[in-house]
C-alpha atoms as a PDB file:
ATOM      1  CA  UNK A   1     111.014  84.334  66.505  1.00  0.00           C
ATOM      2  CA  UNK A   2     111.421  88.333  66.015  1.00  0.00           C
ATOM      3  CA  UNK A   3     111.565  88.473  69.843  1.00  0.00           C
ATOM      4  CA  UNK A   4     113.979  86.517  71.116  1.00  0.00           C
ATOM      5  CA  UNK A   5     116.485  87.474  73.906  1.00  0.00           C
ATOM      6  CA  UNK A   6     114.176  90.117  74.963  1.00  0.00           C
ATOM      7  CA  UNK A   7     112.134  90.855  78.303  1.00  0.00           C
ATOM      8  CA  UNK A   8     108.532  92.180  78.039  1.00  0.00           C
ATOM      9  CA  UNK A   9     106.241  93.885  80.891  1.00  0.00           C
ATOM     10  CA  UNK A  10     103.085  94.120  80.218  1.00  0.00           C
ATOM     11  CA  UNK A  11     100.651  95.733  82.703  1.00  0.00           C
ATOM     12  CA  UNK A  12      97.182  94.591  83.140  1.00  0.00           C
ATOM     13  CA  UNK A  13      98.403  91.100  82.316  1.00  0.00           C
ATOM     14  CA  UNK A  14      96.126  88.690  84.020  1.00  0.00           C
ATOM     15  CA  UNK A  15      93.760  88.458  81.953  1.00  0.00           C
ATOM     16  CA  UNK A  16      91.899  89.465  78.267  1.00  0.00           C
ATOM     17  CA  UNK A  17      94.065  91.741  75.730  1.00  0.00           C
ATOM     18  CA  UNK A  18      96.973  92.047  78.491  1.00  0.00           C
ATOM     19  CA  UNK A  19      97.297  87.969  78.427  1.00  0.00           C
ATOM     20  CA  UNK A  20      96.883  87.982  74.877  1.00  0.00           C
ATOM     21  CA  UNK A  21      99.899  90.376  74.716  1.00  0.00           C
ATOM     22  CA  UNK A  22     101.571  88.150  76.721  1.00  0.00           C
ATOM     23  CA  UNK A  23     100.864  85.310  74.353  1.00  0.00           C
ATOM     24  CA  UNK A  24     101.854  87.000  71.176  1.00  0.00           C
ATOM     25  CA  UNK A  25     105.101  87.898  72.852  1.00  0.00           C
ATOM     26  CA  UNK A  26     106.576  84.299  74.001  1.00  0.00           C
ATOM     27  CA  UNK A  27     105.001  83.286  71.104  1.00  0.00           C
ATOM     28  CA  UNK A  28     107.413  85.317  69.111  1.00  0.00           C
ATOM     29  CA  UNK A  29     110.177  84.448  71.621  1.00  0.00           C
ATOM     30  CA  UNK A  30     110.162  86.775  74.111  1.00  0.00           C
ATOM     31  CA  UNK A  31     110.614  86.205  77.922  1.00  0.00           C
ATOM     32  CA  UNK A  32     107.265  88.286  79.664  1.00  0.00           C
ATOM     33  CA  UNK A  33     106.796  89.587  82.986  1.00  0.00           C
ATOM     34  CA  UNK A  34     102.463  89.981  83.844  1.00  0.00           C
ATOM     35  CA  UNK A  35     101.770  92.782  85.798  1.00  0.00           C
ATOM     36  CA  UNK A  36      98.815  92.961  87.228  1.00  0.00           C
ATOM     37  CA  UNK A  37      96.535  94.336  90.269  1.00  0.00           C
ATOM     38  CA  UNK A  38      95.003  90.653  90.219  1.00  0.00           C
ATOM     39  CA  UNK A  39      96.789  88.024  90.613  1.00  0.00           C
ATOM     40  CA  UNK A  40      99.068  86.991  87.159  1.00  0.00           C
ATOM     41  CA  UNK A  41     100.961  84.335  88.632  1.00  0.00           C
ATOM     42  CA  UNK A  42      98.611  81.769  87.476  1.00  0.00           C
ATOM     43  CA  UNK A  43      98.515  83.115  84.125  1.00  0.00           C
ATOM     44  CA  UNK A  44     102.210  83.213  83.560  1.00  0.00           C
ATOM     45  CA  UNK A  45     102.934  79.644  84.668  1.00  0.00           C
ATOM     46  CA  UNK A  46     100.400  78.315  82.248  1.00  0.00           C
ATOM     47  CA  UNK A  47     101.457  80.113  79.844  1.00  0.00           C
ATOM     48  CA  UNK A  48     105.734  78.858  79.928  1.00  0.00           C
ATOM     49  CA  UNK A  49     106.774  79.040  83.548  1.00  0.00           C
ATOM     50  CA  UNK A  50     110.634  79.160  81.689  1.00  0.00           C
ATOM     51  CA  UNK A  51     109.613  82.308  80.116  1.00  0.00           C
ATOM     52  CA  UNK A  52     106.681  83.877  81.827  1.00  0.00           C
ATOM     53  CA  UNK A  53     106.772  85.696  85.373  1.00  0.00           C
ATOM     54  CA  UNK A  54     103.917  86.909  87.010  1.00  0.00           C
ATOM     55  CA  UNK A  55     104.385  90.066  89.930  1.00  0.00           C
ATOM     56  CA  UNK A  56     100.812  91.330  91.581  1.00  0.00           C
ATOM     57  CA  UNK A  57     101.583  94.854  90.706  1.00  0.00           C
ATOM     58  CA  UNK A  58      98.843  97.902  91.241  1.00  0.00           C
ATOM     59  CA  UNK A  59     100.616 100.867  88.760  1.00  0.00           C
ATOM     60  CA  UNK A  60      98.785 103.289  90.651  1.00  0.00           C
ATOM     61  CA  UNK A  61     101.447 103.017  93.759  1.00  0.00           C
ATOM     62  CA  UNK A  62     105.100 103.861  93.035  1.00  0.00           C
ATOM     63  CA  UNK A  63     106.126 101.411  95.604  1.00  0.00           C
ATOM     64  CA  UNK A  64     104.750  98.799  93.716  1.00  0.00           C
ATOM     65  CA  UNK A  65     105.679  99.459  90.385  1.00  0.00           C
ATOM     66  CA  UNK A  66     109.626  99.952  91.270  1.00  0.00           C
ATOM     67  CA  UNK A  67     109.038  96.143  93.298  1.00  0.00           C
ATOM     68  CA  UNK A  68     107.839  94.818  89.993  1.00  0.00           C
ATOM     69  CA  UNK A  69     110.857  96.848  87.829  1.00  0.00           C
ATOM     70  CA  UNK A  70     113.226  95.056  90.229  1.00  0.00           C
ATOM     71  CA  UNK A  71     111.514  91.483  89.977  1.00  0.00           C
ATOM     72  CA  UNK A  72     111.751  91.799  86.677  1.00  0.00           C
ATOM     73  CA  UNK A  73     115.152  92.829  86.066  1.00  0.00           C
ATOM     74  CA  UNK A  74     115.915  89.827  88.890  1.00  0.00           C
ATOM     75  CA  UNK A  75     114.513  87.341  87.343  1.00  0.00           C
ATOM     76  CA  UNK A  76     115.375  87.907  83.558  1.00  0.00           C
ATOM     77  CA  UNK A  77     118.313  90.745  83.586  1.00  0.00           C
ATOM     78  CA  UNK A  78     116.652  93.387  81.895  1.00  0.00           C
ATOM     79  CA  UNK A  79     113.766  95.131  80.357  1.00  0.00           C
ATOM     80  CA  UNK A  80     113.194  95.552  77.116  1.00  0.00           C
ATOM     81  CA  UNK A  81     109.725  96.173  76.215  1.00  0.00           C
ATOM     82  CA  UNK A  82     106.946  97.868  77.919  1.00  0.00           C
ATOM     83  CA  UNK A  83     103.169  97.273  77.347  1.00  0.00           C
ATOM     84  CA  UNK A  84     101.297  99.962  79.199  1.00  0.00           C
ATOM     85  CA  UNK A  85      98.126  97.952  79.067  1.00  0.00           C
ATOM     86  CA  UNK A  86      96.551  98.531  82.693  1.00  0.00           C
ATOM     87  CA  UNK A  87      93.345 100.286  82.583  1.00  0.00           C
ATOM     88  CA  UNK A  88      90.666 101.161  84.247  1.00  0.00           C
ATOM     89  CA  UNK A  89      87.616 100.996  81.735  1.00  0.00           C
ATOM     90  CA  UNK A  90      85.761  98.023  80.887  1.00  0.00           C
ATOM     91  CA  UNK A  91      84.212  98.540  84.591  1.00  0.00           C
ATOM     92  CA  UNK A  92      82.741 102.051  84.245  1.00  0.00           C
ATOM     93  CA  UNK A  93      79.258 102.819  84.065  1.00  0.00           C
ATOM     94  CA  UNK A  94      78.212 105.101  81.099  1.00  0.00           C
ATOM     95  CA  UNK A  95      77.105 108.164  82.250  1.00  0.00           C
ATOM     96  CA  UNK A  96      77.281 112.823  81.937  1.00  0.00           C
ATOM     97  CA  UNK A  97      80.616 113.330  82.578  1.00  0.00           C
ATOM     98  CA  UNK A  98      79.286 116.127  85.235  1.00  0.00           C
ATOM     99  CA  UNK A  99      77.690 113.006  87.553  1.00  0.00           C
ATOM    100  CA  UNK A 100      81.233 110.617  87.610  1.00  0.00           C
ATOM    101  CA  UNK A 101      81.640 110.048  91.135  1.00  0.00           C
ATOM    102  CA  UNK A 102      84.623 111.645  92.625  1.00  0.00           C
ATOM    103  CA  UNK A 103      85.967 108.297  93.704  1.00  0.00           C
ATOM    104  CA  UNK A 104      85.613 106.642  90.116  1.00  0.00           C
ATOM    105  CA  UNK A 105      87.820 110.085  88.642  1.00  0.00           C
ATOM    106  CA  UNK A 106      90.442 109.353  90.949  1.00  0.00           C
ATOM    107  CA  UNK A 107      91.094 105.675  90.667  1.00  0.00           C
ATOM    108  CA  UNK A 108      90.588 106.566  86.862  1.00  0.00           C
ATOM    109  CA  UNK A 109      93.143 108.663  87.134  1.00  0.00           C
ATOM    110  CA  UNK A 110      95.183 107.065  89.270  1.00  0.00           C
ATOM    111  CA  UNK A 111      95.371 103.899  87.346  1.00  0.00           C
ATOM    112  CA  UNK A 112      95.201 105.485  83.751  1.00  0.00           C
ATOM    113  CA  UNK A 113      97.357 108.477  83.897  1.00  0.00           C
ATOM    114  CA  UNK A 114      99.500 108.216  87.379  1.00  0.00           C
ATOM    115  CA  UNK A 115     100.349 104.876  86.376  1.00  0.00           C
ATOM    116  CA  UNK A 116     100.721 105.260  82.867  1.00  0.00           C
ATOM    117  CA  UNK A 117     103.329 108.064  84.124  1.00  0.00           C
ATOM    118  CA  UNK A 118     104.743 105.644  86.705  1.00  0.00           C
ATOM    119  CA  UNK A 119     106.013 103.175  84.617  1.00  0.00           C
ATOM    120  CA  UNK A 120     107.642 105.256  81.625  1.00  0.00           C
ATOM    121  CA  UNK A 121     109.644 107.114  84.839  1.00  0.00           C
ATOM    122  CA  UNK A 122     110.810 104.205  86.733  1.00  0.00           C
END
């Protein structure tokens, strides 16, 4: 248990590589908080409700992301660990870069890079 006595976020933790992060990480004793635009709190109480806390979190909004610093630090004291896993990508349509829709840049944007920035400031 490499991990124990430390706290874990990981964004984008609902669901696919961001609950498999979350997995990995209790498994090797961590406590993890699942952030997540969707809902996590389902995830993290299957996974160990002990150990596991899910906060609906969208990384875009700074509002948001401070909530989910302070539910975090609430509920298990500290931070330790950051997974910037939130993304915006599996979604997207393949196309020219010259014909993305303006709309699909920004919440791109917003949820790659603003949020990506969010987090490591906060």
């Amino acid at each position: 248990m490499r991990l124990a006595g430390t706290v874990a976020v990981i964004t984008g933790g609902a669901a696919g590589i961001g609950l498999a992060y979350g997995r990995r990480f209790l498994a090797e004793g961590a406590r993890v908080v699942l952030a997540d635009v969707a809902d996590p709190v389902a995830a993290a109480l299957e996974l160990a409700p002990e150990r596991a806390y899910g906060v609906r979190t969208d990384v875009s909004d700074m509002a948001s992301v401070r909530a989910m610093v302070h539910a975090a630090v609430a509920r298990f004291g500290r931070i330790d660990v950051l997974v910037n896993n939130a993304a915006v990508f599996a979604t997207l349509k393949p196309q020219p870069f010259d014909e993305i829709p303006e709309a699909e840049w920004d919440r791109v944007m917003a949820v790659n890079v603003k949020g990506t920035a969010l987090l490591l400031t906060t």
